[in-house]
N, C-alpha and C. Protein backbone atom coordinates (compact mmCIF):
# COMPACT_ATOMS: atom_id res chain seq x y z
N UNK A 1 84.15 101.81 106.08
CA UNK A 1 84.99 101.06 105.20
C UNK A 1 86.30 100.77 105.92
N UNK A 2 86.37 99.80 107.04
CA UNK A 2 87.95 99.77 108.16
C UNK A 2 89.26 98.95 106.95
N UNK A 3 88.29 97.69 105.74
CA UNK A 3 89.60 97.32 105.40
C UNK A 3 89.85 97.34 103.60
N UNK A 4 90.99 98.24 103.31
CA UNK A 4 90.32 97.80 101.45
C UNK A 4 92.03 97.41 101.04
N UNK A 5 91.90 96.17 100.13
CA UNK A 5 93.32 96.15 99.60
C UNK A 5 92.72 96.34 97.59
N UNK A 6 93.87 96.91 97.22
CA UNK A 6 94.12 97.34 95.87
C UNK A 6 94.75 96.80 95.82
N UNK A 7 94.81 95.23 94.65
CA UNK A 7 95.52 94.83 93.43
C UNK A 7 96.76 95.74 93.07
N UNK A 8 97.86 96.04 93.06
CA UNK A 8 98.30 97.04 91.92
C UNK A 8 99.50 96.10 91.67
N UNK A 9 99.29 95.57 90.35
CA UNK A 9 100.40 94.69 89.31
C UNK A 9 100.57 93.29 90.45
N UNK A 10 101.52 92.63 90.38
CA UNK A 10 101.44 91.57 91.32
C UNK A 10 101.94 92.21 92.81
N UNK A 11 101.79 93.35 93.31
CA UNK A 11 101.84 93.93 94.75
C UNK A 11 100.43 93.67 95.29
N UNK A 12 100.34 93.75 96.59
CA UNK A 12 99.17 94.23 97.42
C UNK A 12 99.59 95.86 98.01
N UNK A 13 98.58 96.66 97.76
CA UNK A 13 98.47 97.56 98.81
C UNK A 13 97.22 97.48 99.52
N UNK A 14 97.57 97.85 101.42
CA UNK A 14 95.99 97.62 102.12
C UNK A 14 96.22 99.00 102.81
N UNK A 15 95.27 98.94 102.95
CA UNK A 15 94.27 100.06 103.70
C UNK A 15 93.62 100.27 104.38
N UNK A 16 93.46 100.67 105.71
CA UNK A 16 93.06 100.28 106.76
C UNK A 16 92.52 101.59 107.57
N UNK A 17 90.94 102.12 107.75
CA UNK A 17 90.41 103.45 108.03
C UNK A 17 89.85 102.78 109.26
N UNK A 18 89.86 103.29 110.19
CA UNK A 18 88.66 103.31 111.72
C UNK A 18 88.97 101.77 111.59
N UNK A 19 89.53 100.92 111.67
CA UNK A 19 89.97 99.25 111.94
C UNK A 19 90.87 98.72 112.28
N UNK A 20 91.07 97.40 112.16
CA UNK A 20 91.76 96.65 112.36
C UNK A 20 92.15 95.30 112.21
N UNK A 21 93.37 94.70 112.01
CA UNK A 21 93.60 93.74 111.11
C UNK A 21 94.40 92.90 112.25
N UNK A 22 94.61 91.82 112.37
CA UNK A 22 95.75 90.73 113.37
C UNK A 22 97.19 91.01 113.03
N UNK A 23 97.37 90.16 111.65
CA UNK A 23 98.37 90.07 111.01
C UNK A 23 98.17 90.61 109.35
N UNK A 24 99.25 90.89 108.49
CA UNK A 24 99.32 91.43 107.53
C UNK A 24 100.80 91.49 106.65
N UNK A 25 100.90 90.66 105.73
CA UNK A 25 102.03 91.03 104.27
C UNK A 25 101.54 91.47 103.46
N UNK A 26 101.82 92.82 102.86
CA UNK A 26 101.94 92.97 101.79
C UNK A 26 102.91 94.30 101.21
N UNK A 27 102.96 94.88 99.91
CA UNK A 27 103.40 95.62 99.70
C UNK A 27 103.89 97.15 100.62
N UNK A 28 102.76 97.77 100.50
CA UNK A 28 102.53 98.85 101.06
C UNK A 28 101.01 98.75 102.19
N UNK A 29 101.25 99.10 103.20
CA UNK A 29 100.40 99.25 104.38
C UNK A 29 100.13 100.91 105.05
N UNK A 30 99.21 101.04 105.05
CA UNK A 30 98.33 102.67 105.08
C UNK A 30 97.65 102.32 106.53
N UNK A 31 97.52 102.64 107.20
CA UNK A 31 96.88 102.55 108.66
C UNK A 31 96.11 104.16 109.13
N UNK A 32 95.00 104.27 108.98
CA UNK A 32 94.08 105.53 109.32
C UNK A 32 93.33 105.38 110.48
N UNK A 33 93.49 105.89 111.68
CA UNK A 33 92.97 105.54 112.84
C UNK A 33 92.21 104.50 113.19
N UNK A 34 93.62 103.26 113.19
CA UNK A 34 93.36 101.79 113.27
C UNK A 34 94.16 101.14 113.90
N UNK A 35 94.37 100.26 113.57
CA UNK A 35 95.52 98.75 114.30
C UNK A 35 95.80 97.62 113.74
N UNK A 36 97.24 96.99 114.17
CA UNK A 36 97.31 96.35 113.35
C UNK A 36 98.15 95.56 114.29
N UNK A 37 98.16 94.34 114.68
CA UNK A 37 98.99 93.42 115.24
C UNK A 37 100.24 93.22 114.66
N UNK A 38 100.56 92.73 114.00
CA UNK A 38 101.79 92.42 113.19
C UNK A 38 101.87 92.64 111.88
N UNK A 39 102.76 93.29 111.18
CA UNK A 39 103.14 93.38 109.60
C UNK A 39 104.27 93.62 109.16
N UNK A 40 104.24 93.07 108.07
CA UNK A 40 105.77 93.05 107.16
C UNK A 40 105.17 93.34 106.12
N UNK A 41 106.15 94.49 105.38
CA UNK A 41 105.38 95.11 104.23
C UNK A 41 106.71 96.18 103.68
N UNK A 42 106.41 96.47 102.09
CA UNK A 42 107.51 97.28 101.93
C UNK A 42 107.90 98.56 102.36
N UNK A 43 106.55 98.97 102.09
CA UNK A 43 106.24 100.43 102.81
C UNK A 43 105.14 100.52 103.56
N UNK A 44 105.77 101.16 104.99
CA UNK A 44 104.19 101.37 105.86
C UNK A 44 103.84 102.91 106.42
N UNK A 45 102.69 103.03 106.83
CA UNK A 45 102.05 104.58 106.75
C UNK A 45 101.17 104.58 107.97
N UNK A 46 101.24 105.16 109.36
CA UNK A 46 100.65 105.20 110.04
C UNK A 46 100.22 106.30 110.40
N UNK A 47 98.99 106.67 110.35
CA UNK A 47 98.63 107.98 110.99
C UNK A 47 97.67 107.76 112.25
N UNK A 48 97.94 107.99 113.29
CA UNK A 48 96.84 108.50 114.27
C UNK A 48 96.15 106.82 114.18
N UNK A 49 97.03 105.98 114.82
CA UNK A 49 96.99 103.98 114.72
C UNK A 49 97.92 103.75 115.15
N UNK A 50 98.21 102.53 115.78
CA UNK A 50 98.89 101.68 116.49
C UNK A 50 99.12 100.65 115.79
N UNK A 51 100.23 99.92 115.95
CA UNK A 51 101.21 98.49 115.60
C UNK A 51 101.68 98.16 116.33
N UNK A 52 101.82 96.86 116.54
CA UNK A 52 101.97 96.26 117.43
C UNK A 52 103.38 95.74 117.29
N UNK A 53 103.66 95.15 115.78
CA UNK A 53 105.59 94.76 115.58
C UNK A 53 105.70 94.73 114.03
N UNK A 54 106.40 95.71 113.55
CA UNK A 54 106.42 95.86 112.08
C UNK A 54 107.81 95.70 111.61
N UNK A 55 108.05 95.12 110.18
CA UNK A 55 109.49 94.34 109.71
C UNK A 55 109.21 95.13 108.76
N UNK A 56 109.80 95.98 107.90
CA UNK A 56 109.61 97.23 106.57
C UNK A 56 110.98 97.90 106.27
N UNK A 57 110.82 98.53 104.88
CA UNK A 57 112.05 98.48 104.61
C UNK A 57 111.71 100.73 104.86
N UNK A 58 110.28 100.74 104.85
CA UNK A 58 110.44 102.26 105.40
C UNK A 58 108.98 102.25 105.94
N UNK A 59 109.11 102.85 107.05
CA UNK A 59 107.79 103.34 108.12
C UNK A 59 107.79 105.19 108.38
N UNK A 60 106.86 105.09 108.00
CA UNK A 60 106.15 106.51 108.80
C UNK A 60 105.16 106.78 109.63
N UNK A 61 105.44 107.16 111.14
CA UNK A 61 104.05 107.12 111.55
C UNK A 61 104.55 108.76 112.21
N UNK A 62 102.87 109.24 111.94
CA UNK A 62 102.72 110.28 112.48
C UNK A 62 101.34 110.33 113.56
N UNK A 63 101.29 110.88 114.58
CA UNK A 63 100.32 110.85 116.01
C UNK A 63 99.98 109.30 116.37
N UNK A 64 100.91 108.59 116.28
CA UNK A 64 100.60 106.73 116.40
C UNK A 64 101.96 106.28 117.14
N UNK A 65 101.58 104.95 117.69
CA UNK A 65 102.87 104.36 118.45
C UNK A 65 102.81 102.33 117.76
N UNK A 66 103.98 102.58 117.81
CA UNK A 66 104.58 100.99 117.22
C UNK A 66 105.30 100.54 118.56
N UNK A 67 105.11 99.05 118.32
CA UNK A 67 105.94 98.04 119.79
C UNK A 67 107.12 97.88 119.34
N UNK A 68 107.13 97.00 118.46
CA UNK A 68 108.90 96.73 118.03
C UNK A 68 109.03 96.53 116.26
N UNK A 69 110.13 97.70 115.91
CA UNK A 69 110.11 97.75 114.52
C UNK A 69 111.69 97.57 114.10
N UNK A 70 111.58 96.32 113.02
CA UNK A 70 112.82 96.46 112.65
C UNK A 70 112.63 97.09 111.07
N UNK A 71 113.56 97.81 111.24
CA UNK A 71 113.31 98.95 109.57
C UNK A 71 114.67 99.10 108.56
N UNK A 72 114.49 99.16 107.50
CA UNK A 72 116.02 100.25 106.89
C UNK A 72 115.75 101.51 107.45
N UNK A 73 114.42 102.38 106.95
CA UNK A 73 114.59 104.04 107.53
C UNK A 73 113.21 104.26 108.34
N UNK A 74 113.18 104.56 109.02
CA UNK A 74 111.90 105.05 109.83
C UNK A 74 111.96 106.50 110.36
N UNK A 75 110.61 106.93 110.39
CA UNK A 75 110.46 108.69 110.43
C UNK A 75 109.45 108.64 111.43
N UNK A 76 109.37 109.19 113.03
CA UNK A 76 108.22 109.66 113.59
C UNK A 76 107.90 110.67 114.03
N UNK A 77 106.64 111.36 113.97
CA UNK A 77 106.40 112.59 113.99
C UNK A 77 105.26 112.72 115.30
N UNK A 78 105.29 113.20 116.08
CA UNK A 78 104.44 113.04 117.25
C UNK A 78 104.04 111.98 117.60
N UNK A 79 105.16 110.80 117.80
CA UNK A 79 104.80 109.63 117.96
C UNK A 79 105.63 108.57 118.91
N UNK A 80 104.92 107.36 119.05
CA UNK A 80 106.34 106.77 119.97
C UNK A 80 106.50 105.13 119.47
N UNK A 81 107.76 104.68 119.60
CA UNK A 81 108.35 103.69 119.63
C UNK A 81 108.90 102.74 120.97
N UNK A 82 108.08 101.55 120.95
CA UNK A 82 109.27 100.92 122.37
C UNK A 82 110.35 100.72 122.09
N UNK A 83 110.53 99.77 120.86
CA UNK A 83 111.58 99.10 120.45
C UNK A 83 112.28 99.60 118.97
N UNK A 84 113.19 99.92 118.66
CA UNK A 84 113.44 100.26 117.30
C UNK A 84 115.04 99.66 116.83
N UNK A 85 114.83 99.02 115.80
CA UNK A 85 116.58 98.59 114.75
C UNK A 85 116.40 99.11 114.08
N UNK A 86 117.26 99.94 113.84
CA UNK A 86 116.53 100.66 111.95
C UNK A 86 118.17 101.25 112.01
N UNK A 87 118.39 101.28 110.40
CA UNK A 87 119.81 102.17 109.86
C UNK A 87 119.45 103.73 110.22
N UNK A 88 118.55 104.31 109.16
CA UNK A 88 118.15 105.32 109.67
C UNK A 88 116.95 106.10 109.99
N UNK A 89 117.30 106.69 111.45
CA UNK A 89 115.60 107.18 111.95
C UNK A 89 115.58 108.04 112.20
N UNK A 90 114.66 109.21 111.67
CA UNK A 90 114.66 110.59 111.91
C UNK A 90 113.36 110.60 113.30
N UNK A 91 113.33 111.37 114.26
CA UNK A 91 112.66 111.82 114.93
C UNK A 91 112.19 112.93 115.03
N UNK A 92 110.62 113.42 115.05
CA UNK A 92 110.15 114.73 114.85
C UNK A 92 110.14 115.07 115.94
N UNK A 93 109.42 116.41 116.70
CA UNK A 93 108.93 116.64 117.33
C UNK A 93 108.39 115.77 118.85
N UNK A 94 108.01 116.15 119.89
CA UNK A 94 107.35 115.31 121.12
C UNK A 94 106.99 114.02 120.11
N UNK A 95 108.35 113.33 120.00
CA UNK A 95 108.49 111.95 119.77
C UNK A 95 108.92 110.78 120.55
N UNK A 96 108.87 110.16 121.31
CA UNK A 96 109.77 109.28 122.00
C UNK A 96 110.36 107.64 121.79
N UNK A 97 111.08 107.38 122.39
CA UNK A 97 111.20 105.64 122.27
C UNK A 97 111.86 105.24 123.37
N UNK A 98 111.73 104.19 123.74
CA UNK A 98 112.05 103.33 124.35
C UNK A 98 113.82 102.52 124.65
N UNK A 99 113.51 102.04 123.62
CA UNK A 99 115.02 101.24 123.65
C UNK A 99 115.47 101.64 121.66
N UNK A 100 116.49 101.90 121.09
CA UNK A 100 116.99 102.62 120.11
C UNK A 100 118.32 101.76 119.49
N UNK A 101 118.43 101.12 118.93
CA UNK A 101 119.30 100.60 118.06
C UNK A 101 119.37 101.04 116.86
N UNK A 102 120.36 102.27 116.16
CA UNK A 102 120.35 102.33 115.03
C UNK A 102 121.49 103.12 114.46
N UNK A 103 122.09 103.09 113.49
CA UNK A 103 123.08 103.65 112.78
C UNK A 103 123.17 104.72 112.63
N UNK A 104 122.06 105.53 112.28
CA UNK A 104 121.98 107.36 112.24
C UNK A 104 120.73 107.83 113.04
N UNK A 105 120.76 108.59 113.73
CA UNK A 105 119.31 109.05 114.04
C UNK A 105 119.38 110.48 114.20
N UNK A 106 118.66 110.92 113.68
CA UNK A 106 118.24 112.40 113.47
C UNK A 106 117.06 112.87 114.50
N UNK A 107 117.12 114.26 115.03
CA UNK A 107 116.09 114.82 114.86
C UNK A 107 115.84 114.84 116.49
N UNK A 108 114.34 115.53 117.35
CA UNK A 108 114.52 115.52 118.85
C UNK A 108 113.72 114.47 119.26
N UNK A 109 114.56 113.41 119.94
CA UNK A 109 114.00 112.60 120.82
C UNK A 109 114.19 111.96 121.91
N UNK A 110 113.35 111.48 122.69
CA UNK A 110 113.38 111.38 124.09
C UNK A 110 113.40 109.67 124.10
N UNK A 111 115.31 109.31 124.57
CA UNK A 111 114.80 107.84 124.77
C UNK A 111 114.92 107.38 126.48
N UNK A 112 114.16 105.96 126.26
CA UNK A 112 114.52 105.36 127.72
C UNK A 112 115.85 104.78 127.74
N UNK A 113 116.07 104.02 126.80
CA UNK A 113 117.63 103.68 126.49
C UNK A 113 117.91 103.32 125.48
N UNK A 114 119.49 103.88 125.14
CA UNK A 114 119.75 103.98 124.05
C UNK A 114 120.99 103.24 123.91
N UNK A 115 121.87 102.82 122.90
CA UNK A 115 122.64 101.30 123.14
C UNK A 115 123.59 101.35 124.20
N UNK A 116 124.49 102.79 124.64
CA UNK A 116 125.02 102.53 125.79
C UNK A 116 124.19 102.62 126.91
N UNK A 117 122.96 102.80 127.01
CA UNK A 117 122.50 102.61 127.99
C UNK A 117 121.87 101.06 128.63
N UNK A 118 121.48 100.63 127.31
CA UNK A 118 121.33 99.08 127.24
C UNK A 118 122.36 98.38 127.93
N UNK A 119 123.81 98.52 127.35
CA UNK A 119 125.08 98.07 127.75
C UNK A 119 125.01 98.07 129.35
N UNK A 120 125.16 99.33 129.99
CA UNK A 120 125.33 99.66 131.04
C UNK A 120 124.37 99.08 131.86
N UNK A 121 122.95 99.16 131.48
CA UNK A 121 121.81 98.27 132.27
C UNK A 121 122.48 96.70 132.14
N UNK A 122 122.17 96.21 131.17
CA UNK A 122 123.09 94.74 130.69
C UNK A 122 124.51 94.50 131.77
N UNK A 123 124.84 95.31 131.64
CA UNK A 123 126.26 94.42 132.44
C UNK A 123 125.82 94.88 134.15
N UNK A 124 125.19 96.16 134.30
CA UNK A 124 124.65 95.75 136.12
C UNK A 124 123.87 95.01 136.76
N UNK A 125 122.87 94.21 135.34
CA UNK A 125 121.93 93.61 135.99
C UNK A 125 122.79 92.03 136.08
N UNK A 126 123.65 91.55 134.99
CA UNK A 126 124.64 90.21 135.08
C UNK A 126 125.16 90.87 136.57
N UNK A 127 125.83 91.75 137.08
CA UNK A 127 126.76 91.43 138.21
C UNK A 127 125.57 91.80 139.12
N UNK A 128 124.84 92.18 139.10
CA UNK A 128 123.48 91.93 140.74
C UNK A 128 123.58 90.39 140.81
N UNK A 129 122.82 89.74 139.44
CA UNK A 129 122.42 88.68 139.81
C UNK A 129 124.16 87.81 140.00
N UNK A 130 124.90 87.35 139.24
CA UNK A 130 125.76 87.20 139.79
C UNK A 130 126.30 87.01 141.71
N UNK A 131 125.85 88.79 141.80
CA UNK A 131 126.62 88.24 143.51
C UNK A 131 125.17 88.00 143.95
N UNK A 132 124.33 87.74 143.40
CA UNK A 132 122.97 87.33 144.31
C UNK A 132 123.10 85.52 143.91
N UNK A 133 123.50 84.77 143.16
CA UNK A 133 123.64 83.58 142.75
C UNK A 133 124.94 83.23 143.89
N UNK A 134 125.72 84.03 143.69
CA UNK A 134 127.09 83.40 144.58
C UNK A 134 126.92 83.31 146.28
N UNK A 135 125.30 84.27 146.74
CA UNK A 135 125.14 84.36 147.80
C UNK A 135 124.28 83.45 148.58
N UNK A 136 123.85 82.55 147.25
CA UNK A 136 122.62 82.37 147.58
C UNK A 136 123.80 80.20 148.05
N UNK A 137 124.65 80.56 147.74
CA UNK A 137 125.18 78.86 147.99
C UNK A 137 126.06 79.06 149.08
């Protein structure tokens, strides 16, 4: 059974066991060792599944990794993130991310960069190329 959505009042909730879906709006999104290309949804639920770029106003994924999520609150629990905007994000356990934009973040995690690090990459890679442009005339 990889895909089931429930009616509930004029919401969608979907559901998603051993599958996978491209794209996806709706209410609430449940992901059970599956995938999902893209979704926007109010609430999303990942366990032990992958996403590819999710827009939500709250995400949870636990043993799963997301590409790029813009969120109000996001929570991961043995899990990883490349990309994250979110107000607030708690991090569990052997969690990691990538690149980290966000207002509060809680909890232990391991990033690749985090906004001053962005900054600092950002302004060395303008002055490489810079004196590599000025060298090159």
């Amino acid at each position: 059974m990889p895909v089931i959505v429930e009616p509930a009042g004029n919401d969608r909730r979907l559901t998603i066991q051993q599958g996978g879906i491209g794209a996806v709006s709706a209410a609430e999104v449940s992901v059970s060792q599956g995938g999902i290309g893209a979704l926007q949804a109010e609430q999303v639920s990942v366990e032990m599944g992958m996403v590819g770029a999710a827009m939500t106003n709250e995400l949870h994924v636990h043993q799963g990794a997301v590409g790029a999520v813009l969120a109000r609150d996001a929570r991961f629990e043995q899990a990883g993130v490349r990309t994250l905007i979110a107000n607030r994000v708690h991090f569990g356990q052997n969690s990691g991310a990538g690149l980290v934009l966000a207002a509060h973040v809680d909890g232990d995690v391991r990033t690749l960069l985090d906004w001053r690090g962005a900054l600092a990459f950002g302004a060395a890679a303008g002055l490489i190329l810079g004196v590599l442009r000025n060298r090159r005339r």
